[in-house]
C-alpha atoms as a PDB file:
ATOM      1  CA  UNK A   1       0.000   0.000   0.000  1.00  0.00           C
ATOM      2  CA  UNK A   2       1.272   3.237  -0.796  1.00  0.00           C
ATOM      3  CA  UNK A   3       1.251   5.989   1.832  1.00  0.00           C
ATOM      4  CA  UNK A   4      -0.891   8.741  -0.287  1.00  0.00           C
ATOM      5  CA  UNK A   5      -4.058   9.091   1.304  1.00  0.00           C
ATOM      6  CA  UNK A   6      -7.068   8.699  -1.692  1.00  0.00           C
ATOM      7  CA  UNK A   7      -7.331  11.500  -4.322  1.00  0.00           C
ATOM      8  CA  UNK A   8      -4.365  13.348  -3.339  1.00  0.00           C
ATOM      9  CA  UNK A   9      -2.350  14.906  -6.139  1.00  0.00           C
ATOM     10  CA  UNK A  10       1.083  12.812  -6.975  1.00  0.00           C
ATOM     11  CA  UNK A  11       4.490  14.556  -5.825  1.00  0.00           C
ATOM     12  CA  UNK A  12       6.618  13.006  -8.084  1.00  0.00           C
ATOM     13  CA  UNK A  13      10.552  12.432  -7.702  1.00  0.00           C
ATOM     14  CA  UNK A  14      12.999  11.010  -9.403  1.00  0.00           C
ATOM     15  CA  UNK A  15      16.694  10.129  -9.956  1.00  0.00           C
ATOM     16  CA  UNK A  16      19.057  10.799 -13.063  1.00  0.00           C
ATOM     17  CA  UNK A  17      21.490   8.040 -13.720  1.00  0.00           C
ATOM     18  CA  UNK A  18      24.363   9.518 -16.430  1.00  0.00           C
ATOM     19  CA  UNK A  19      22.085  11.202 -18.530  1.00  0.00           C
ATOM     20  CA  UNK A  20      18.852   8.968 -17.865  1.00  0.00           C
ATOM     21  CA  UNK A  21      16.019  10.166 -15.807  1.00  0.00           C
ATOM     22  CA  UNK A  22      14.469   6.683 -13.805  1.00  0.00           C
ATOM     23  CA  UNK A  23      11.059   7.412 -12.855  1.00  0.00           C
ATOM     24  CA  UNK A  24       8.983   4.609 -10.674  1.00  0.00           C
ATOM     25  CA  UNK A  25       5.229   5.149 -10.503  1.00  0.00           C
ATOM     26  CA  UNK A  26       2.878   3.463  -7.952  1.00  0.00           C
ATOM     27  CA  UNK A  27      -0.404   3.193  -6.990  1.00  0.00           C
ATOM     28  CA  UNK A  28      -3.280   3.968  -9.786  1.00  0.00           C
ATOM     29  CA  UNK A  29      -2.763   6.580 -12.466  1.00  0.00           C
ATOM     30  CA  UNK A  30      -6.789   7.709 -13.268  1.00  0.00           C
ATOM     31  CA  UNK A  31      -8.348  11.066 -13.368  1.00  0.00           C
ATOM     32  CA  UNK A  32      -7.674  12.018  -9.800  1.00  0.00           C
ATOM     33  CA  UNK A  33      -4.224  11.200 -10.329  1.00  0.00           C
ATOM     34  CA  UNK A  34      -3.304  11.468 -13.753  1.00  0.00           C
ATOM     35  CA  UNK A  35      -3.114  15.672 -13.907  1.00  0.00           C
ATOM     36  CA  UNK A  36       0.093  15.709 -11.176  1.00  0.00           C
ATOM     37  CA  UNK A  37       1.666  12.833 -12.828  1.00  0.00           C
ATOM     38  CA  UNK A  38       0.911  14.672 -16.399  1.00  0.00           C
ATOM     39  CA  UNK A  39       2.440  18.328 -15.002  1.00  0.00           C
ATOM     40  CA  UNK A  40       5.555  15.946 -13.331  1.00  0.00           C
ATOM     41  CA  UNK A  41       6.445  13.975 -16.760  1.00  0.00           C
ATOM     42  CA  UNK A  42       6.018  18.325 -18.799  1.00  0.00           C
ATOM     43  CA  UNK A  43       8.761  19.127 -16.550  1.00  0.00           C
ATOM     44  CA  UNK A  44      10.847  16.146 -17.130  1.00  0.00           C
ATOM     45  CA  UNK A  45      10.068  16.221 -20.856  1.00  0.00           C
ATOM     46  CA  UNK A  46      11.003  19.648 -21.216  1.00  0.00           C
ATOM     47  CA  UNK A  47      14.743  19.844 -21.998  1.00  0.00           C
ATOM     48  CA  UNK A  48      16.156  18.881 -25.388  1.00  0.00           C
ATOM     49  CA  UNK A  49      16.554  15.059 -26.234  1.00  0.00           C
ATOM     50  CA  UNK A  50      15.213  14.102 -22.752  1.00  0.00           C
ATOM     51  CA  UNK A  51      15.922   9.649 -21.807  1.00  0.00           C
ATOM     52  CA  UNK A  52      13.310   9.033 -19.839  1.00  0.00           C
ATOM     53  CA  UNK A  53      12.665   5.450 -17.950  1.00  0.00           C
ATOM     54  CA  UNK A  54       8.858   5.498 -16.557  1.00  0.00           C
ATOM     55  CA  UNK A  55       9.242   2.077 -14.463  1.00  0.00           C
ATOM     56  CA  UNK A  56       5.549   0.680 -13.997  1.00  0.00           C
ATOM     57  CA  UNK A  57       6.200  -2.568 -12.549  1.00  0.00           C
ATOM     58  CA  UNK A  58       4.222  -0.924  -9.234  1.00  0.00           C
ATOM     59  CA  UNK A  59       1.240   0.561 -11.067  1.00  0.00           C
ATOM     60  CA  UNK A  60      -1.545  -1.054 -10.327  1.00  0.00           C
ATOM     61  CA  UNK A  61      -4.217  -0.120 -11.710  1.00  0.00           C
ATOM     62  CA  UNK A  62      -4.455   2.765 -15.230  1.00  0.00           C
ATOM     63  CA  UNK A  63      -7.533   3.678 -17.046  1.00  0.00           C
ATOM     64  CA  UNK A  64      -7.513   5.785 -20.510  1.00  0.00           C
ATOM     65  CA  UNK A  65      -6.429   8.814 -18.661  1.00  0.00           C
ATOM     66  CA  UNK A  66      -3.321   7.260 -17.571  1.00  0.00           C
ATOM     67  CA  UNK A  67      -2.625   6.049 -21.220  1.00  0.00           C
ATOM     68  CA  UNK A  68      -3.091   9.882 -22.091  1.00  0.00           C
ATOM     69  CA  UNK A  69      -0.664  11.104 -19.982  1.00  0.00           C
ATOM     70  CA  UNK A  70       1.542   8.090 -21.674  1.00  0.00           C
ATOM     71  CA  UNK A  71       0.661   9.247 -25.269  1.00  0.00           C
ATOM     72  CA  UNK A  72       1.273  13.241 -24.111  1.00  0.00           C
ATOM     73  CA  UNK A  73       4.697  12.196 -22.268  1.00  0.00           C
ATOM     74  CA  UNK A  74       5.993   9.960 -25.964  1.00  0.00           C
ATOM     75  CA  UNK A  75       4.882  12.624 -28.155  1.00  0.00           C
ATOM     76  CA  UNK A  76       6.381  15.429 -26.188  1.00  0.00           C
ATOM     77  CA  UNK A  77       9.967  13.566 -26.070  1.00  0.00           C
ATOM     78  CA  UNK A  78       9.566  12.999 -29.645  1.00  0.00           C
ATOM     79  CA  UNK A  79       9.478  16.227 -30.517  1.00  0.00           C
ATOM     80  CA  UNK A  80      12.678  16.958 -28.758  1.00  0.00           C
ATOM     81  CA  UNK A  81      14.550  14.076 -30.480  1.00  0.00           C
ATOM     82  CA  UNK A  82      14.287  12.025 -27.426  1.00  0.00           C
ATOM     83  CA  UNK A  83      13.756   8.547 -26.188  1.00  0.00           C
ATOM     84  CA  UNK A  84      10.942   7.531 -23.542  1.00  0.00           C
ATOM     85  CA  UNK A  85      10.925   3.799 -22.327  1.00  0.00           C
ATOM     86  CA  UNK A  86       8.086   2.359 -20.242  1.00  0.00           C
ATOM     87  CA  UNK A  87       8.884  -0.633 -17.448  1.00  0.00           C
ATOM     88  CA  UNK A  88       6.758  -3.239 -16.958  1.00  0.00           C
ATOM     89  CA  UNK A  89       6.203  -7.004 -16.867  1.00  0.00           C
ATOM     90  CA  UNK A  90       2.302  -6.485 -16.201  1.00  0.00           C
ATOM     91  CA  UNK A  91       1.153  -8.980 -19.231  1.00  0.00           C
ATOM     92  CA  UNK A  92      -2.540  -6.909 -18.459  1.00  0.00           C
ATOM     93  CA  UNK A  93      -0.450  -3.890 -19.500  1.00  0.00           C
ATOM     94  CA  UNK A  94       0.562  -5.340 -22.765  1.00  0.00           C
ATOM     95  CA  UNK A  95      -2.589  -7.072 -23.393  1.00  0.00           C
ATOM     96  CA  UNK A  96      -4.140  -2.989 -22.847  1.00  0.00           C
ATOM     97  CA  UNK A  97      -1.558  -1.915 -25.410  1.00  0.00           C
ATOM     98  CA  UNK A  98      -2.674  -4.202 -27.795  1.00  0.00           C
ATOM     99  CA  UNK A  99      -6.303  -3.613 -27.525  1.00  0.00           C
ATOM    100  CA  UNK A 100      -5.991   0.126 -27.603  1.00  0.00           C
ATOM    101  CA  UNK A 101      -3.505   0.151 -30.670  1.00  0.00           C
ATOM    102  CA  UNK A 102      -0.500   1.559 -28.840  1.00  0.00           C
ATOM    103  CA  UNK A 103       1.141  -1.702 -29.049  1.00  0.00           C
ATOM    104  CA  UNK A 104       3.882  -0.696 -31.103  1.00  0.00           C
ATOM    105  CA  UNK A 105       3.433   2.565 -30.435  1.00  0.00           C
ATOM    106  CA  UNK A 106       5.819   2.641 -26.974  1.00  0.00           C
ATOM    107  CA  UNK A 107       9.258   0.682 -26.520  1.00  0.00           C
ATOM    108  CA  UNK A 108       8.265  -1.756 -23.565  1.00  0.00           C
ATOM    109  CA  UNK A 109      10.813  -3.368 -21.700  1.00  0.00           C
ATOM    110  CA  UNK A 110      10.221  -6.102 -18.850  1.00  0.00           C
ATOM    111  CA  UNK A 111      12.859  -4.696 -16.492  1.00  0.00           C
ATOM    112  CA  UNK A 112      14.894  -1.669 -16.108  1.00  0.00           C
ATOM    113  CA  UNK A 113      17.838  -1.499 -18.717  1.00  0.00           C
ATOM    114  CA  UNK A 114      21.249  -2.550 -17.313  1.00  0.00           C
ATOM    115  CA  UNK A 115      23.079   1.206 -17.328  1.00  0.00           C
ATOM    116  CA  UNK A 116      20.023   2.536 -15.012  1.00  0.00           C
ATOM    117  CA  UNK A 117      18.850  -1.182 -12.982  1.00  0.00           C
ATOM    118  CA  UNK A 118      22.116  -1.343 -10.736  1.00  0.00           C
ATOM    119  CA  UNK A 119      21.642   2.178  -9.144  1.00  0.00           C
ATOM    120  CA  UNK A 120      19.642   1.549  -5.676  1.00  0.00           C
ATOM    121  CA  UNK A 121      16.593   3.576  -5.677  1.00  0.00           C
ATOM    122  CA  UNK A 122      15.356   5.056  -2.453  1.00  0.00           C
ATOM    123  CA  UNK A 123      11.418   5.233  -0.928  1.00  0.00           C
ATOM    124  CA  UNK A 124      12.214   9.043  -2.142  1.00  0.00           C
ATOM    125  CA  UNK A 125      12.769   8.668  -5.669  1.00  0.00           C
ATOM    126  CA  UNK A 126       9.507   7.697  -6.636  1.00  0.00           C
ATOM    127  CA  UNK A 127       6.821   9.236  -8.653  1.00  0.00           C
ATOM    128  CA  UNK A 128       3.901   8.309  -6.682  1.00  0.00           C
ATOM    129  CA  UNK A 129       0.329   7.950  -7.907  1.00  0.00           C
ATOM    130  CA  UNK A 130      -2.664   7.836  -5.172  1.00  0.00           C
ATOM    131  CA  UNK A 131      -4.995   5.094  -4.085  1.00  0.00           C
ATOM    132  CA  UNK A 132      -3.117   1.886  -4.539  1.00  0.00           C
ATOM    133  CA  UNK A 133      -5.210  -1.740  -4.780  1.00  0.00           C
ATOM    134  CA  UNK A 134      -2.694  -4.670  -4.268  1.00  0.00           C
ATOM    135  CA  UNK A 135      -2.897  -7.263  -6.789  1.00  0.00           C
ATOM    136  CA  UNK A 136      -4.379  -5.416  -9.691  1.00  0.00           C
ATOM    137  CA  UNK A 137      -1.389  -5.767 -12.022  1.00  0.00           C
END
C-alpha cells in the first residue's frame, strides 16, 4: 500500500542516472491522479533530447487517462529528439496496449535497462500515484 491518502495529487521524484532520468510510478494513475503525474512527466520532458525510464512494474491499476498522460509524455519527447521507455512485466499492461492500438506505439521493456537497474533507488525517488489496490497488475 502506498502511503498517499485517496485522491491526493502525486508529488513526483525522481533520480538521473548519467544522462537517464528513472522514474517509478505506484499506486493507480486515473483522473484524480493522472493531472500531477501529467504536469511531473512536462517538466521532465522539457529539456532537449530528454531519456526518460517510466518504471511501472508498481502501477496497479491505469484507465484511458493514464494512457493519455503516456501518449502526451511519448509525443512530447519525440518532438525533442528524445527517447521515452516504459517498465513493466504487467502482461494486463501489454494485453491494454494491444487492444488500444498503442502496441507498437511505446518501446516496452520487462525490467529496467542494465546502465540505469544497478543504481539503488530510495522510498524518495519515486513518482507516486494515489490510491493503490494490491494485486491489480
Amino acid at each position: 500500500m502506498s502511503d498517499t491518502s485517496i485522491g491526493s495529487t502525486p508529488h513526483p521524484t525522481e533520480r538521473t542516472v548519467g544522462g537517464t532520468t528513472v522514474a517509478t510510478v505506484r499506486g493507480e494513475i486515473d483522473l484524480l491522479t493522472a493531472p500531477g503525474l501529467a504536469a511531473r512527466l512536462d517538466v521532465l520532458t522539457a529539456g532537449p533530447c530528454p531519456d526518460l525510464v517510466l518504471d511501472l512494474g508498481r502501477v496497479s491499476f491505469m484507465d484511458c487517462t493514464g494512457l493519455g498522460v503516456l501518449c502526451r509524455a511519448r509525443n512530447r519527447v519525440l518532438a525533442r529528439h528524445g527517447r521515452l521507455r516504459l517498465v513493466t512485466h504487467s502482461t494486463f499492461f501489454q494485453q491494454t496496449l494491444r487492444r488500444t492500438g498503442l502496441a507498437g506505439v511505446f518501446e516496452v521493456l520487462p525490467c529496467l535497462p542494465g546502465d540505469v537497474a544497478d543504481m539503488p533507488t530510495a522510498e524518495a525517488d519515486n513518482v507516486t500515484a494515489a490510491r493503490p489496490a494490491p494485486g491489480l497488475r
